[in-house]
Protein backbone atom coordinates (compact mmCIF):
# COMPACT_ATOMS: atom_id res chain seq x y z
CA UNK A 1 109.69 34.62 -65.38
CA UNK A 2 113.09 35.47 -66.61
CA UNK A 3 116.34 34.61 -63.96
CA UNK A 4 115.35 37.04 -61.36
CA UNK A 5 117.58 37.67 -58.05
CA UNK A 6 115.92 39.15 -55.19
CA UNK A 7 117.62 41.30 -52.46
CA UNK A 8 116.59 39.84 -48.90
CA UNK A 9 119.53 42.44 -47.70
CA UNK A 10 120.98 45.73 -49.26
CA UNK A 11 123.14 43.93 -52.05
CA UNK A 12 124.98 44.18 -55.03
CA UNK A 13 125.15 42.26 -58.63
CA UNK A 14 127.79 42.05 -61.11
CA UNK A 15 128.36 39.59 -63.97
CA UNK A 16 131.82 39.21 -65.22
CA UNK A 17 133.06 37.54 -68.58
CA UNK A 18 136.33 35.73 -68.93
CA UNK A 19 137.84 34.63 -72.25
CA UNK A 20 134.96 34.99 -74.72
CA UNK A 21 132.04 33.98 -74.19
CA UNK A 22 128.46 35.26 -75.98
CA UNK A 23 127.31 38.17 -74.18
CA UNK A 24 126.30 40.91 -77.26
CA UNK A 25 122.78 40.06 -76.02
CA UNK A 26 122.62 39.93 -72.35
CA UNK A 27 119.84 42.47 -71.15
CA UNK A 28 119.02 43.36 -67.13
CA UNK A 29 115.60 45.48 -65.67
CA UNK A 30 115.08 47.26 -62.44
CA UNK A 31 111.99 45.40 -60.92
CA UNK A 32 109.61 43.18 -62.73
CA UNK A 33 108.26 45.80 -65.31
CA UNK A 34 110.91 47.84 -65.74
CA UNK A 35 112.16 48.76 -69.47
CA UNK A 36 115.01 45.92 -70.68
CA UNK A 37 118.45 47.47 -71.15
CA UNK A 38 121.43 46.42 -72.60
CA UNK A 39 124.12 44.57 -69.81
CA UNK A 40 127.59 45.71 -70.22
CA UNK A 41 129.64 42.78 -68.34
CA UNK A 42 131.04 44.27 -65.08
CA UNK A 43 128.51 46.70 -64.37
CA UNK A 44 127.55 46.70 -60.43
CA UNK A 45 124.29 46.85 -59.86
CA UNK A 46 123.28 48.16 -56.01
CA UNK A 47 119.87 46.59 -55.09
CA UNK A 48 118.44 47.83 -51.87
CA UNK A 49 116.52 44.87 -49.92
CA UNK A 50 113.07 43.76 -50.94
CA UNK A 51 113.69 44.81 -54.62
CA UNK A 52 114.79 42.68 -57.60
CA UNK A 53 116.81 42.56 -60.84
CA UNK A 54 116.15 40.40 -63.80
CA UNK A 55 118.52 38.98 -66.76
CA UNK A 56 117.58 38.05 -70.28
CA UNK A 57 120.15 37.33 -73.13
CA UNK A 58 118.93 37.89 -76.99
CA UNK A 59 121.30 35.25 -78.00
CA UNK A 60 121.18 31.44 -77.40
CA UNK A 61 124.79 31.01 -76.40
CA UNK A 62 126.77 31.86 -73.16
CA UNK A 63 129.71 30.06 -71.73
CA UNK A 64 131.15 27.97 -74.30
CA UNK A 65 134.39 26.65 -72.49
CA UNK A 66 136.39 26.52 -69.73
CA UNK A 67 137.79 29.79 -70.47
CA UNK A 68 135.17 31.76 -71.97
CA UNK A 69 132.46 32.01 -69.31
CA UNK A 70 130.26 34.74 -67.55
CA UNK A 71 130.14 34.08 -63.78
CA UNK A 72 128.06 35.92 -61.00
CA UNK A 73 129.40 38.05 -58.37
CA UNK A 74 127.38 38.80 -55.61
CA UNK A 75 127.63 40.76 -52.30
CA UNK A 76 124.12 40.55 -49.75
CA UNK A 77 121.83 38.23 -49.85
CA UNK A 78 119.59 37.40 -52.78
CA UNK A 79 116.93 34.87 -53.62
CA UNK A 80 117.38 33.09 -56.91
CA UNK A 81 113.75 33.40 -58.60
CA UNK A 82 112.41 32.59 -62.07
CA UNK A 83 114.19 30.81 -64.88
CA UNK A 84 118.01 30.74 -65.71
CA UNK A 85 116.86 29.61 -69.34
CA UNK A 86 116.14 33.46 -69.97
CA UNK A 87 120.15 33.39 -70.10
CA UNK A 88 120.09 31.70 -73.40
CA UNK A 89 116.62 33.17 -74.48
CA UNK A 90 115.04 30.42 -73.37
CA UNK A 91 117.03 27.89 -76.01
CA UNK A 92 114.71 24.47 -76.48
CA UNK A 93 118.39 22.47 -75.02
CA UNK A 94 120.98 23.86 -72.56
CA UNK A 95 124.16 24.46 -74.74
CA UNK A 96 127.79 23.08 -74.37
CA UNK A 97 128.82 24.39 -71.04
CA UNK A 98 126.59 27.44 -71.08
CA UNK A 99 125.58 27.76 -67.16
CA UNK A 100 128.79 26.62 -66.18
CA UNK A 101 130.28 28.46 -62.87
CA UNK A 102 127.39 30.67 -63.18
CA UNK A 103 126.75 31.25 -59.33
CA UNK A 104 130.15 29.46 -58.23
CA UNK A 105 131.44 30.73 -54.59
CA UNK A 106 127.65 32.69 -54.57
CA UNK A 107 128.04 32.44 -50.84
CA UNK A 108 125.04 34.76 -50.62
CA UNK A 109 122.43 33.13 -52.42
CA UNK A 110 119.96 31.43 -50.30
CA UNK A 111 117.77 29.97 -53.19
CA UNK A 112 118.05 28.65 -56.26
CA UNK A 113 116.63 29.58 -59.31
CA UNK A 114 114.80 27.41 -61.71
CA UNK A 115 116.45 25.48 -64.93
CA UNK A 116 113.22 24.23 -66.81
CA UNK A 117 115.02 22.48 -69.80
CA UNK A 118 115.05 18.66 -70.02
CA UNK A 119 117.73 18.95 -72.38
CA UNK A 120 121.19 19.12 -71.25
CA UNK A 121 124.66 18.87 -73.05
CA UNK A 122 128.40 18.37 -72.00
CA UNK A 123 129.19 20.50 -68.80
CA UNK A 124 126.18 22.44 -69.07
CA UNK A 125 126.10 22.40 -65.56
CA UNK A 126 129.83 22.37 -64.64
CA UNK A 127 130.46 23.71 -61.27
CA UNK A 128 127.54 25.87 -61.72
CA UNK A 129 126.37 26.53 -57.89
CA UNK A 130 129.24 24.93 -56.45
CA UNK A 131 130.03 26.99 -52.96
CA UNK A 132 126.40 28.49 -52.69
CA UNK A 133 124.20 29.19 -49.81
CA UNK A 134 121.19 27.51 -50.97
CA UNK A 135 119.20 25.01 -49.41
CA UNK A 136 117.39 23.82 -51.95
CA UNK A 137 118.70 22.64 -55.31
CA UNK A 138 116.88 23.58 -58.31
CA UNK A 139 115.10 20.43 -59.85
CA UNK A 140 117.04 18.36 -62.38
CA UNK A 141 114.24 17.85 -65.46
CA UNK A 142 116.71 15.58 -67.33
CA UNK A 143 115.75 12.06 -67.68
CA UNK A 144 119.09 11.41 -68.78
CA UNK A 145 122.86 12.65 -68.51
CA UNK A 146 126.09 13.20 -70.78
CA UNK A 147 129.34 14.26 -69.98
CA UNK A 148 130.26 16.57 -66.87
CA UNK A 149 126.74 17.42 -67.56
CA UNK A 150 126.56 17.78 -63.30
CA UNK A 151 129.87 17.57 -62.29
CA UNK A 152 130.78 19.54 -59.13
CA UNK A 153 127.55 21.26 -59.49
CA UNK A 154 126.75 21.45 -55.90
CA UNK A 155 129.78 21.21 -54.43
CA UNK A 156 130.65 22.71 -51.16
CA UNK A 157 126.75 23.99 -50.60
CA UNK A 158 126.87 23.10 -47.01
CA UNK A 159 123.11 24.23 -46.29
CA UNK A 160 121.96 22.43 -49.45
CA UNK A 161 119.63 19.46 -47.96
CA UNK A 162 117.43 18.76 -50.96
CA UNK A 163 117.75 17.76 -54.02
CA UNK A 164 115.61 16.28 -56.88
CA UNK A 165 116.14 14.74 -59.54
CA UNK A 166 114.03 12.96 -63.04
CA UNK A 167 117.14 10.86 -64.18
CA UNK A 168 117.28 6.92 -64.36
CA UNK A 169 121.01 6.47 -64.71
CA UNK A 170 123.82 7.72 -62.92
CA UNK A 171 125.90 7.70 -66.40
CA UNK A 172 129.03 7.05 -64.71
CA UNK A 173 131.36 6.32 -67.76
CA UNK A 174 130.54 9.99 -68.62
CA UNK A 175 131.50 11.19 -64.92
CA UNK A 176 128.21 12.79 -65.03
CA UNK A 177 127.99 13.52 -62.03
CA UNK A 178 131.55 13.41 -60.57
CA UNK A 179 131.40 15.31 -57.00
CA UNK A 180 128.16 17.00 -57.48
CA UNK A 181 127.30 16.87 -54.11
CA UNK A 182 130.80 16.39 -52.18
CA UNK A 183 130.60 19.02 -49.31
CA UNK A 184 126.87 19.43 -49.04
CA UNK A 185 124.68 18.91 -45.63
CA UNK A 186 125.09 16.07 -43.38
CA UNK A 187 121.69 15.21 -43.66
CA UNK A 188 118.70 15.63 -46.24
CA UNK A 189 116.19 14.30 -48.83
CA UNK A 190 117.15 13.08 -52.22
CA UNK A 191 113.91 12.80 -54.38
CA UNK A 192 114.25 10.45 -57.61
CA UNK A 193 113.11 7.75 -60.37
CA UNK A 194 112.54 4.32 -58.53
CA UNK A 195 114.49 3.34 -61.00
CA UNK A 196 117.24 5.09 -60.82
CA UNK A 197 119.90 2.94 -58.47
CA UNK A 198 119.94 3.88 -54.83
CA UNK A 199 124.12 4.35 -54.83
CA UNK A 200 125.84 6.86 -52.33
CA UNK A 201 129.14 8.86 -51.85
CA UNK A 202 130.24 12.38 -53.61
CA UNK A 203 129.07 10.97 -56.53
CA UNK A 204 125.66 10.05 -56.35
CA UNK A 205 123.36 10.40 -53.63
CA UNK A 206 125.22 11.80 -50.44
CA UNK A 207 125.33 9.47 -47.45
CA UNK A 208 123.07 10.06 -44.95
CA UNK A 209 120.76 11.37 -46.65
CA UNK A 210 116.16 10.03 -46.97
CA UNK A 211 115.83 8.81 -50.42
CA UNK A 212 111.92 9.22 -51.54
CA UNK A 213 111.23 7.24 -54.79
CA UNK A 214 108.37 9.02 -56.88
């Protein structure tokens, strides 16, 4: 299911592009069967509660730097549903930087959306729910990391208490994961690899957390 966001209250959606990044393609329906049209970045959409929106982008780019990047604006609350790989047309490998801030300072979203690529590159996940309401990250298919890949991904979620995880190696030459989960819930479960090494603080597992080895 393409990256779907659910209203649990009257809400609205925007997505806004800085700098330049690839958004020629990015399509949005009404519902789950509604006819695809074309996005035009900064366009409000007004969801009333209980109904749903859905993005898909033709192309297989999106946020290419630190500057050029298309970042979610949100008013409500919404439930993150389906697959953000429908942002990149469901790309076999996550570009360079493509999801990155795409929900930052989402205060309002109270779950997560799925990212079912194993693949990831440099800062593809940059700071990309970092402030969010969720609970519940989405699961981390990678089995192994590269640069900034995760870095502040999580940051300040302070109701985020769960958090799994396929990678064996915290990569830390490639600050990987540098603050990914500073600023998250005091306590919670951190699901991984038995062999991946059990190592706490902002940049690993956060402290005080139940480690489950699967």
């Amino acid at each position: 299911m393409p990256l779907t966001l659910t209203a649990v209250t009257a809400a609205t959606v925007e997505l806004r592009a800085t700098g330049s990044p690839s958004v020629d393609g990015l399509h949005y329906r009404s519902g789950l069967n509604g006819e695809w049209l074309s996005y035009i970045p900064g366009t409000v959409l007004n969801i009333d509660a209980g109904k749903s929106v859905q993005f898909w982008n033709s192309n297989t780019g999106l946020s290419n730097s630190g500057s050029s990047y298309v970042q979610f604006y949100l008013t409500g609350q919404l439930q993150g549903k389906g697959d953000c790989m429908s942002m990149i047309n469901y790309a076999s490998q996550i570009a360079y930087q493509a999801f990155r801030r795409l929900f930052n300072g989402c205060s309002g979203l109270v779950t997560a959306p799925d990212i079912s690529s194993p693949r990831v590159s440099t800062a593809c996940f940059y700071s990309m729910f970092q402030g969010c309401g969720i609970t519940q990250a989405p699961r981390i298919f990678a089995t192994s990391l590269v640069n900034s890949c995760c870095r502040d991904m999580f940051r300040d979620c302070q109701q985020l208490d769960r958090i799994e995880v396929d990678f064996t190696d915290w990569a830390d030459s490639a600050n990987a994961t540098l603050n990914w989960v500073s600023g998250v819930a005091a306590s919670g479960t951190f699901i991984k690899p038995s062999a991946l090494p059990e190592e706490y603080g902002v940049n690993r597992i956060p402290e005080g957390w139940t480690v489950i080895n699967k």
